[in-house]
ModelCIF file with pLDDT and N, C-alpha, C, O atoms, coordinates in Angstrom:
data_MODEL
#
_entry.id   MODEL 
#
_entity.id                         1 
_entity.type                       polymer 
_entity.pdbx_number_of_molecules   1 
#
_entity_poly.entity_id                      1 
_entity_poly.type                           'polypeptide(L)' 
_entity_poly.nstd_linkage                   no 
_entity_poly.nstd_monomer                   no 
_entity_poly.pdbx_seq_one_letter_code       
;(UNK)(UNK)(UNK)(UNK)(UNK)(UNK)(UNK)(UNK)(UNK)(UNK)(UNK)(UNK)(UNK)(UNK)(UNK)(UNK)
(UNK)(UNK)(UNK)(UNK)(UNK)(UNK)(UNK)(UNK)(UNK)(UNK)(UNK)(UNK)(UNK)(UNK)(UNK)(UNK)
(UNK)(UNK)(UNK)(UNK)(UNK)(UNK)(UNK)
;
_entity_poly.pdbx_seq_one_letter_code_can   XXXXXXXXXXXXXXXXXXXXXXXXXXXXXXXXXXXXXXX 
_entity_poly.pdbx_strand_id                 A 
#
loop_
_entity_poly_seq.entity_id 
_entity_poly_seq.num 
_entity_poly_seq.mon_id 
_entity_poly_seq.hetero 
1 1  UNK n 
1 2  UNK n 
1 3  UNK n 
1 4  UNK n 
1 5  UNK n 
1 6  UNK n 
1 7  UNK n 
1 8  UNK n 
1 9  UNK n 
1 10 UNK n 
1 11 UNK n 
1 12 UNK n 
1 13 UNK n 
1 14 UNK n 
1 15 UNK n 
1 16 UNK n 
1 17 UNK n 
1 18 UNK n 
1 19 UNK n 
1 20 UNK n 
1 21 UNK n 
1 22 UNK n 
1 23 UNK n 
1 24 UNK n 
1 25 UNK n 
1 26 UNK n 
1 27 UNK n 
1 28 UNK n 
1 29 UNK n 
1 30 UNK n 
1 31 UNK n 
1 32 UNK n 
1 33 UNK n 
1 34 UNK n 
1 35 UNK n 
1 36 UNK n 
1 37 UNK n 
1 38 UNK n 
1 39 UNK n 
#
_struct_asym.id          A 
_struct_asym.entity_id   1 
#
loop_
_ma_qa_metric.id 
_ma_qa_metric.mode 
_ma_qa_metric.name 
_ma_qa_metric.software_group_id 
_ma_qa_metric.type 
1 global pLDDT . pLDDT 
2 local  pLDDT . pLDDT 
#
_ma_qa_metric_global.metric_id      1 
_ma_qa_metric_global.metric_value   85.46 
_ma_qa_metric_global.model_id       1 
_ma_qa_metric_global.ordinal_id     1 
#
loop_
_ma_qa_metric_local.label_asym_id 
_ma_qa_metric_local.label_comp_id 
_ma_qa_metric_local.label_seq_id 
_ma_qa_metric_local.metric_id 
_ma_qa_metric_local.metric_value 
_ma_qa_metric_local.model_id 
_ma_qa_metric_local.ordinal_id 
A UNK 1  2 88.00 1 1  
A UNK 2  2 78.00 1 2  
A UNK 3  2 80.00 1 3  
A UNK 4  2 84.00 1 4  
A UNK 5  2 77.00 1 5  
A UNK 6  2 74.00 1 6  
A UNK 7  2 77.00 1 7  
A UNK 8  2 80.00 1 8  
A UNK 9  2 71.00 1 9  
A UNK 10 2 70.00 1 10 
A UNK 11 2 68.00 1 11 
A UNK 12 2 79.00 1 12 
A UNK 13 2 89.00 1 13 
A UNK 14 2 90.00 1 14 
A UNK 15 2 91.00 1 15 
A UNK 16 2 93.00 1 16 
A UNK 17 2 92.00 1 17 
A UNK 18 2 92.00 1 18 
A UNK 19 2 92.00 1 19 
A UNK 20 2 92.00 1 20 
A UNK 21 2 92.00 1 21 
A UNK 22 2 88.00 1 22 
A UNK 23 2 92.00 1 23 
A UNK 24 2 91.00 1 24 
A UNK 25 2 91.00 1 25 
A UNK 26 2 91.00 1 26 
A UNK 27 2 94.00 1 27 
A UNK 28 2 94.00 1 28 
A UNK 29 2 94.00 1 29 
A UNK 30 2 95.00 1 30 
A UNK 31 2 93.00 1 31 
A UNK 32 2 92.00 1 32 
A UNK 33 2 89.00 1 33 
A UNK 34 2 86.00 1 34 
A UNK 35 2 78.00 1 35 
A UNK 36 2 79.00 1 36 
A UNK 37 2 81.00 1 37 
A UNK 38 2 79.00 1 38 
A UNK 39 2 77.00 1 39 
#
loop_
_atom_site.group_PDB 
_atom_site.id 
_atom_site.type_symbol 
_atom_site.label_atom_id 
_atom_site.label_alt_id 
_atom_site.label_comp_id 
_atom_site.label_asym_id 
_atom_site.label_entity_id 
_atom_site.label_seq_id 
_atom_site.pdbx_PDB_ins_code 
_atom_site.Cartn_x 
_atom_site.Cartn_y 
_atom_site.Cartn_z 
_atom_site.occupancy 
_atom_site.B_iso_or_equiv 
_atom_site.pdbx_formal_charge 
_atom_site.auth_seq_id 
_atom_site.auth_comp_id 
_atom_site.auth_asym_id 
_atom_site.auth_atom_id 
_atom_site.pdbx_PDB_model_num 
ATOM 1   N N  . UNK A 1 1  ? 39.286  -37.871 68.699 1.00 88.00 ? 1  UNK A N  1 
ATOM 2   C CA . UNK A 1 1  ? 38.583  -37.738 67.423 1.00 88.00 ? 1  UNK A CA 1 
ATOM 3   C C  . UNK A 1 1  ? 37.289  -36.943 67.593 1.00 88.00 ? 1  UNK A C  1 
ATOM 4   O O  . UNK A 1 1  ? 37.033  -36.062 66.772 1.00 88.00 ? 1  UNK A O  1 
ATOM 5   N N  . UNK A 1 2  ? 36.341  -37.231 68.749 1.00 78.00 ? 2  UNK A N  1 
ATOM 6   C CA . UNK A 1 2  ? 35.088  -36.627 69.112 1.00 78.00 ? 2  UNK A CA 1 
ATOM 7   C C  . UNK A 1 2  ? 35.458  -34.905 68.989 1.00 78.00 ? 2  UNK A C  1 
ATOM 8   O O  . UNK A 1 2  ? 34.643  -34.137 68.478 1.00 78.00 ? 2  UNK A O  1 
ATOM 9   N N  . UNK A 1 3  ? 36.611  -34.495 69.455 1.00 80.00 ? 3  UNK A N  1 
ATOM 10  C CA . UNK A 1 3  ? 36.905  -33.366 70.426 1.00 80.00 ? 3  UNK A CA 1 
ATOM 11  C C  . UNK A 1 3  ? 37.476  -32.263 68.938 1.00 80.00 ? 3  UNK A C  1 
ATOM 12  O O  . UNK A 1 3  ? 37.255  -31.056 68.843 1.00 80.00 ? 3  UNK A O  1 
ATOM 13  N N  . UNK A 1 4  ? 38.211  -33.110 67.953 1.00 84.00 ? 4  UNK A N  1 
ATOM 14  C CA . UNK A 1 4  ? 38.366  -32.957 66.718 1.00 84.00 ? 4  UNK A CA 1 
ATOM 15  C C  . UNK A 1 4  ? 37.395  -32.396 65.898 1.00 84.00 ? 4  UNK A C  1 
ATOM 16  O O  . UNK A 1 4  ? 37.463  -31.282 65.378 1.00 84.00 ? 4  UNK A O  1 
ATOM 17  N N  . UNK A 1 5  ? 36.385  -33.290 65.784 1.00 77.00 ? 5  UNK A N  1 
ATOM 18  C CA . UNK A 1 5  ? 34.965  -33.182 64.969 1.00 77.00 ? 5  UNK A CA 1 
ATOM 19  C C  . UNK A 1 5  ? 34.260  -31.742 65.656 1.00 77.00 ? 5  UNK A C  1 
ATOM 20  O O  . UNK A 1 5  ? 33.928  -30.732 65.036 1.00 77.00 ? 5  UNK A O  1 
ATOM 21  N N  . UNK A 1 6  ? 34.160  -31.979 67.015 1.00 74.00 ? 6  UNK A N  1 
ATOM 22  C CA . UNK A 1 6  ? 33.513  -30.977 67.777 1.00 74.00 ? 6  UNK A CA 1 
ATOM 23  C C  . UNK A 1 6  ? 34.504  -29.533 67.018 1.00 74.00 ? 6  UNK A C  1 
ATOM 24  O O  . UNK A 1 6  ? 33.810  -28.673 66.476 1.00 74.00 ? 6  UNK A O  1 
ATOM 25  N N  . UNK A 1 7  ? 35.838  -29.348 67.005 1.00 77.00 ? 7  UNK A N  1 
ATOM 26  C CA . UNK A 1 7  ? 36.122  -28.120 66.849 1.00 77.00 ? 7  UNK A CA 1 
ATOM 27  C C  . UNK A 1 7  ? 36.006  -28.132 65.430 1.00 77.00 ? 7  UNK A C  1 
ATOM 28  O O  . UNK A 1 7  ? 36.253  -27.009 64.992 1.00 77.00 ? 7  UNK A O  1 
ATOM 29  N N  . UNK A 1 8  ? 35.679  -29.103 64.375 1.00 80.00 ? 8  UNK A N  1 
ATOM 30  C CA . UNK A 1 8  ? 35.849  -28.547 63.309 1.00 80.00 ? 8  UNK A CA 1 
ATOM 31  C C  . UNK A 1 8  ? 34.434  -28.003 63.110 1.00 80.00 ? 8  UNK A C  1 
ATOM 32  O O  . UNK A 1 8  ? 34.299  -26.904 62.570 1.00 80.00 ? 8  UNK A O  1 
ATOM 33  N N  . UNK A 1 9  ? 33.480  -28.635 63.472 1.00 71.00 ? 9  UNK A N  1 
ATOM 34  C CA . UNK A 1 9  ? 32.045  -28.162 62.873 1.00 71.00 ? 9  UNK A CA 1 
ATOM 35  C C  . UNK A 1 9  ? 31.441  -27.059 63.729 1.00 71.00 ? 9  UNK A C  1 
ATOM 36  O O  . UNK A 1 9  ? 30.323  -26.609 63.477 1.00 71.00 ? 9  UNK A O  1 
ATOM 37  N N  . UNK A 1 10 ? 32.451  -26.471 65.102 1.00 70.00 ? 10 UNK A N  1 
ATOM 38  C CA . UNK A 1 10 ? 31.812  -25.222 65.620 1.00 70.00 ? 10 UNK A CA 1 
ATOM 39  C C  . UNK A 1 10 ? 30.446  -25.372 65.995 1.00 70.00 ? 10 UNK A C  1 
ATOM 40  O O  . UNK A 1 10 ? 29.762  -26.396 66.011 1.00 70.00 ? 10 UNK A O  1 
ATOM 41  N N  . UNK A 1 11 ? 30.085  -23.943 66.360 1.00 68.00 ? 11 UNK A N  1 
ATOM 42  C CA . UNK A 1 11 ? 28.960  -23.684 67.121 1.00 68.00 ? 11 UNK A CA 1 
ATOM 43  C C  . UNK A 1 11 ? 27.482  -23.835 65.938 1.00 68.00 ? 11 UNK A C  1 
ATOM 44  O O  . UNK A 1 11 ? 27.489  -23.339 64.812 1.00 68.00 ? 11 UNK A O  1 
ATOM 45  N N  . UNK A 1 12 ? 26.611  -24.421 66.377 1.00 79.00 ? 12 UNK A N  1 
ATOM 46  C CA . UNK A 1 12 ? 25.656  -24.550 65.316 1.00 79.00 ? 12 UNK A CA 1 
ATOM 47  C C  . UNK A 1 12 ? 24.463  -24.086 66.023 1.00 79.00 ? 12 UNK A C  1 
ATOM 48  O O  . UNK A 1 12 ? 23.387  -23.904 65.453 1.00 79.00 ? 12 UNK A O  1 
ATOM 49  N N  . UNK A 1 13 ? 24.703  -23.862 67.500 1.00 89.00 ? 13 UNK A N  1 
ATOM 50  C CA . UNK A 1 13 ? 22.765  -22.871 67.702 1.00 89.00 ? 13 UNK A CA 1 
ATOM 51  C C  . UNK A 1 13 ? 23.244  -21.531 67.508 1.00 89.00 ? 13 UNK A C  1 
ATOM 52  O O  . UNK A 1 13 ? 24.191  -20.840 67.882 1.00 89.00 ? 13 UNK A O  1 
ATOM 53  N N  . UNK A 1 14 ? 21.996  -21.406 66.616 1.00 90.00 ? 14 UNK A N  1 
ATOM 54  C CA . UNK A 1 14 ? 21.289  -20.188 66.225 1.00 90.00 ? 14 UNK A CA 1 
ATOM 55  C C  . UNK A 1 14 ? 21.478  -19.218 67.476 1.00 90.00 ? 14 UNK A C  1 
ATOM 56  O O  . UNK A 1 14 ? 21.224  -19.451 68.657 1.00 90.00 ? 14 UNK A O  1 
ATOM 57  N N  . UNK A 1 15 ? 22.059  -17.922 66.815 1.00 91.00 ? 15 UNK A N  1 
ATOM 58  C CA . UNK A 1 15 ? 21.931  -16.888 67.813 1.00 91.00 ? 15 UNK A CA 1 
ATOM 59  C C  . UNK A 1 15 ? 20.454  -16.064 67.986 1.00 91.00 ? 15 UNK A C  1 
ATOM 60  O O  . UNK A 1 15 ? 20.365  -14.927 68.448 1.00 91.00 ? 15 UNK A O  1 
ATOM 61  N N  . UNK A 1 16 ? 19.777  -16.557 67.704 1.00 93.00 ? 16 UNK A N  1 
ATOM 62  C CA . UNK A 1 16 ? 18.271  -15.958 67.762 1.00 93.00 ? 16 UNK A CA 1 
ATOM 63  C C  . UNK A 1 16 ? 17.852  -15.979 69.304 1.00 93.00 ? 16 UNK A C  1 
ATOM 64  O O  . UNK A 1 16 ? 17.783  -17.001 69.987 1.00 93.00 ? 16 UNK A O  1 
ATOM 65  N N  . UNK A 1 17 ? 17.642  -14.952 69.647 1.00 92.00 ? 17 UNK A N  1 
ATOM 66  C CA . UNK A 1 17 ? 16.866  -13.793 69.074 1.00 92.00 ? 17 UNK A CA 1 
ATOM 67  C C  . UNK A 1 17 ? 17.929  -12.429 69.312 1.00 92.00 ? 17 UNK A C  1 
ATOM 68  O O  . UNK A 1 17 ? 17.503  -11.286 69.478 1.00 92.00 ? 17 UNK A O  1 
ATOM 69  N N  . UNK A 1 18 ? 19.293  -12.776 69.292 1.00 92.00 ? 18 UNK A N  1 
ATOM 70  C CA . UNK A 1 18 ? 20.157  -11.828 69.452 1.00 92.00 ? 18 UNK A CA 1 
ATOM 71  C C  . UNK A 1 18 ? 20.719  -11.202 68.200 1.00 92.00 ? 18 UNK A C  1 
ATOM 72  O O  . UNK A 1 18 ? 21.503  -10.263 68.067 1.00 92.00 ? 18 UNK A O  1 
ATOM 73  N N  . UNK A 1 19 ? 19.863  -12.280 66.962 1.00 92.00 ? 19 UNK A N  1 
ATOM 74  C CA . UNK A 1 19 ? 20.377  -11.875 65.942 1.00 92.00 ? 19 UNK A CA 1 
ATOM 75  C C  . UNK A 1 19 ? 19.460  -12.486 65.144 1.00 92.00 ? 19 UNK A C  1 
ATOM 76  O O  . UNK A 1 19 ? 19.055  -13.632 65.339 1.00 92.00 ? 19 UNK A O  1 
ATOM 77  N N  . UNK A 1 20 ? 19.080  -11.712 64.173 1.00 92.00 ? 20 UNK A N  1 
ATOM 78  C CA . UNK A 1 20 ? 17.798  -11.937 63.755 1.00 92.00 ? 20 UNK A CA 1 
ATOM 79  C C  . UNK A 1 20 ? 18.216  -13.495 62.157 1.00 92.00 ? 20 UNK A C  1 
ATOM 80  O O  . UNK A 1 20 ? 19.055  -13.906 61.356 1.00 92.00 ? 20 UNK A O  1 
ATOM 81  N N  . UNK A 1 21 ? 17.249  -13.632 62.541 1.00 92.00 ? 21 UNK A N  1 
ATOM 82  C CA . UNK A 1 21 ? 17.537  -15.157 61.231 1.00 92.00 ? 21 UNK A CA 1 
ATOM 83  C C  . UNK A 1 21 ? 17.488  -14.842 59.676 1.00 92.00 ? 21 UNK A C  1 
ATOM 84  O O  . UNK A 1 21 ? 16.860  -14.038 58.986 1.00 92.00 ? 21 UNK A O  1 
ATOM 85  N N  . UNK A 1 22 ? 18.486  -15.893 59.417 1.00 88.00 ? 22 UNK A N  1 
ATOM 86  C CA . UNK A 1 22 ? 18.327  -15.685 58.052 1.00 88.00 ? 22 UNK A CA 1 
ATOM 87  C C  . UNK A 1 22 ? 17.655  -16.420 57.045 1.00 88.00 ? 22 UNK A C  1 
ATOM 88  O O  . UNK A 1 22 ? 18.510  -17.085 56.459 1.00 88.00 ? 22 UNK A O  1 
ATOM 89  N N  . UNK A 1 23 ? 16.724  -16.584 56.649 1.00 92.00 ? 23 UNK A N  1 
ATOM 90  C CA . UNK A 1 23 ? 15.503  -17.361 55.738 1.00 92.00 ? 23 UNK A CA 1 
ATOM 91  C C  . UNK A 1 23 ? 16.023  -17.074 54.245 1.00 92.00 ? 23 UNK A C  1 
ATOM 92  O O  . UNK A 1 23 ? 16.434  -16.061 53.679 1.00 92.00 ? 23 UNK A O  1 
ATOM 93  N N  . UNK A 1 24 ? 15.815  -18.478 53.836 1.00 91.00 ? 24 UNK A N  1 
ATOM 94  C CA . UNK A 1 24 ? 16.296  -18.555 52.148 1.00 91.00 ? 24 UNK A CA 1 
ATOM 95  C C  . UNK A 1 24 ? 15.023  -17.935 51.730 1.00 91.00 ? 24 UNK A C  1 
ATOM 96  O O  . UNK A 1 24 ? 13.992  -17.927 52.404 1.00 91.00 ? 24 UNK A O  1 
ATOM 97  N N  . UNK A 1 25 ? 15.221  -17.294 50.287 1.00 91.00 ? 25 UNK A N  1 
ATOM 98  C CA . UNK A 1 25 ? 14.533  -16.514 49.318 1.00 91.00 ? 25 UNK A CA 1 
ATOM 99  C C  . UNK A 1 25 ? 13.115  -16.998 49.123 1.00 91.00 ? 25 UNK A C  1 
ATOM 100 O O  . UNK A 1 25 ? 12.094  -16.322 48.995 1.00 91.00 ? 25 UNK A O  1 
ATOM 101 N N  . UNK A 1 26 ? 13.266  -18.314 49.128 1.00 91.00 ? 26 UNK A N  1 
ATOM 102 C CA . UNK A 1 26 ? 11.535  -18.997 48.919 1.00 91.00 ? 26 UNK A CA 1 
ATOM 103 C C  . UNK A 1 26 ? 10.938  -18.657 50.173 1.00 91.00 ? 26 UNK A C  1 
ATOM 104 O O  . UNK A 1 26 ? 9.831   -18.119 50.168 1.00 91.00 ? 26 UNK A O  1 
ATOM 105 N N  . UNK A 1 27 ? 11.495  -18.886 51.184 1.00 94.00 ? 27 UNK A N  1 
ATOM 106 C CA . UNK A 1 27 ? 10.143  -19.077 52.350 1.00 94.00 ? 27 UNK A CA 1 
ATOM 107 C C  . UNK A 1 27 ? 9.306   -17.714 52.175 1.00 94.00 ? 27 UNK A C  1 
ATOM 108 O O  . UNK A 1 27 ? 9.553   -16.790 51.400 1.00 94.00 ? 27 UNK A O  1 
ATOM 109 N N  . UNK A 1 28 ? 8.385   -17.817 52.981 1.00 94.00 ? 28 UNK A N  1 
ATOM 110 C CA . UNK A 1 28 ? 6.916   -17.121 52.051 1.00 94.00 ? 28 UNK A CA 1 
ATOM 111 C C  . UNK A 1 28 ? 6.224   -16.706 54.198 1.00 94.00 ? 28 UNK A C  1 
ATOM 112 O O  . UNK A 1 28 ? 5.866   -17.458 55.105 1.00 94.00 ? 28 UNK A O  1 
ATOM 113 N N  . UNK A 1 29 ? 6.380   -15.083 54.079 1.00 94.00 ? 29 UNK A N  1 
ATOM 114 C CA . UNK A 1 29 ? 6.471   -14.953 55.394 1.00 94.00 ? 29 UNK A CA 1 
ATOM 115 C C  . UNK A 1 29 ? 4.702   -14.264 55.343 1.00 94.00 ? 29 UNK A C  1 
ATOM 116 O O  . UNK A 1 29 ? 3.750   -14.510 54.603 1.00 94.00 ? 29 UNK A O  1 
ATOM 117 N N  . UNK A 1 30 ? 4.860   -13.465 56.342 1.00 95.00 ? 30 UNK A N  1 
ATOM 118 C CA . UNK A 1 30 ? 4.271   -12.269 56.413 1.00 95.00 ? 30 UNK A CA 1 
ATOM 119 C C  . UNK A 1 30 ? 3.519   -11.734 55.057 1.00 95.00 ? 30 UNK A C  1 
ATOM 120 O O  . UNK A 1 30 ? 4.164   -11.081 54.236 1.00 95.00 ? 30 UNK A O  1 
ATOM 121 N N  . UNK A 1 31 ? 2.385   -11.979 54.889 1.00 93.00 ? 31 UNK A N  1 
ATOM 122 C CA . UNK A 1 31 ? 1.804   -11.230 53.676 1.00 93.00 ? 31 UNK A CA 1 
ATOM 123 C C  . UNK A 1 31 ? 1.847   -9.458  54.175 1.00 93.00 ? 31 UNK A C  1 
ATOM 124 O O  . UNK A 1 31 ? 1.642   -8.879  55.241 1.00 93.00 ? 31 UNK A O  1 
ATOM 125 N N  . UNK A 1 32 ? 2.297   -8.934  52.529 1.00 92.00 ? 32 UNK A N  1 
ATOM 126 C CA . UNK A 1 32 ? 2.026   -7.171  52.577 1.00 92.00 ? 32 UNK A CA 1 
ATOM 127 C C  . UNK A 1 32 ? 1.203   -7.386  51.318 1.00 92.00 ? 32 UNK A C  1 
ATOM 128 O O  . UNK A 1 32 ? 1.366   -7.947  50.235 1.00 92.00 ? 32 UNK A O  1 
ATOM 129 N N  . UNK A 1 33 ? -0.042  -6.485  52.119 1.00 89.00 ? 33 UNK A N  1 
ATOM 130 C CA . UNK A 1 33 ? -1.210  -5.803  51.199 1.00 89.00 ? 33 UNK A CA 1 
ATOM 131 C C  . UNK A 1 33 ? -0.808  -4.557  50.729 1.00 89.00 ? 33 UNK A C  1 
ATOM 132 O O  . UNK A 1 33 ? -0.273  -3.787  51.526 1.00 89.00 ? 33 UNK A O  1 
ATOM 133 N N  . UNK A 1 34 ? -1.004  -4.164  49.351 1.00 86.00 ? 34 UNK A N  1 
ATOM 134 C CA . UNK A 1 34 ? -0.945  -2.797  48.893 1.00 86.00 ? 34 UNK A CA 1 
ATOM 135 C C  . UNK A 1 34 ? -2.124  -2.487  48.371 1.00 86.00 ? 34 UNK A C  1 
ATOM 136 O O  . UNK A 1 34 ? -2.079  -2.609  47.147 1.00 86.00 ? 34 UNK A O  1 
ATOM 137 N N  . UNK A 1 35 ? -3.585  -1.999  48.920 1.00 78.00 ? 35 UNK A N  1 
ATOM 138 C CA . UNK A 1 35 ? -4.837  -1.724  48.363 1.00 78.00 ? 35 UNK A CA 1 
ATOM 139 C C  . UNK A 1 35 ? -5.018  -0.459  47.121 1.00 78.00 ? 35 UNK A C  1 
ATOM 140 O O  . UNK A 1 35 ? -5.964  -0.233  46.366 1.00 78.00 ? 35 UNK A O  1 
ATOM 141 N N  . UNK A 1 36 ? -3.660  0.246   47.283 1.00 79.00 ? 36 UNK A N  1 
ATOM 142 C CA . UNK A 1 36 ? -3.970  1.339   46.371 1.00 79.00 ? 36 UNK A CA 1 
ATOM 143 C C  . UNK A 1 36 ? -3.350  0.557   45.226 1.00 79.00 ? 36 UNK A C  1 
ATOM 144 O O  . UNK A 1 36 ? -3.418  1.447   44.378 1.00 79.00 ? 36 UNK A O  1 
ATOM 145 N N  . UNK A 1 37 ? -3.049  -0.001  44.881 1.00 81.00 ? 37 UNK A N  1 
ATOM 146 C CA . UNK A 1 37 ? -2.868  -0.963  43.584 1.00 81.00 ? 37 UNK A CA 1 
ATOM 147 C C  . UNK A 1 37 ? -3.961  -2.075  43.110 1.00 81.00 ? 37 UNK A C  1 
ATOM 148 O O  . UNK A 1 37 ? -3.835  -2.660  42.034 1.00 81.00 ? 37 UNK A O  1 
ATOM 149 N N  . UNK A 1 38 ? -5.229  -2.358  44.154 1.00 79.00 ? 38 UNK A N  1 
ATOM 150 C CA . UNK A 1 38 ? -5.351  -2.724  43.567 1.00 79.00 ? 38 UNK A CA 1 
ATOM 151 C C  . UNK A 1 38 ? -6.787  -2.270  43.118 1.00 79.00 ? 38 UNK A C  1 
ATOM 152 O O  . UNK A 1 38 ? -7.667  -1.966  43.924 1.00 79.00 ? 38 UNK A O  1 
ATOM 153 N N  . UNK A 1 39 ? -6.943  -2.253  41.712 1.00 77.00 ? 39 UNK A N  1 
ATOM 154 C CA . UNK A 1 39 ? -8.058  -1.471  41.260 1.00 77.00 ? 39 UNK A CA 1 
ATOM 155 C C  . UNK A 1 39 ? -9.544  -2.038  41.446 1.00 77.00 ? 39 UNK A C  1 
ATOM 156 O O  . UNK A 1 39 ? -10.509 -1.377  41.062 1.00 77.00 ? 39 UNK A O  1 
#
């Protein structure tokens, strides 16, 4: 049953840093400044 479970739910670590991550839409990274906008 263990060996079962194990193949159904597969590999779950992250291939990082061989592959870069994928972050849902909210997370809030890296600020970009654009100064010529702002007046």
């Amino acid at each position: 049953t263990i060996i079962r479970e194990r193949l159904r739910q597969g590999h779950r670590t992250s291939r990082y840093p061989k592959e870069e991550p994928t972050l849902p839409e909210r997370f809030r990274g890296r600020p970009i400044l654009k100064p010529e906008r702002c007046p």
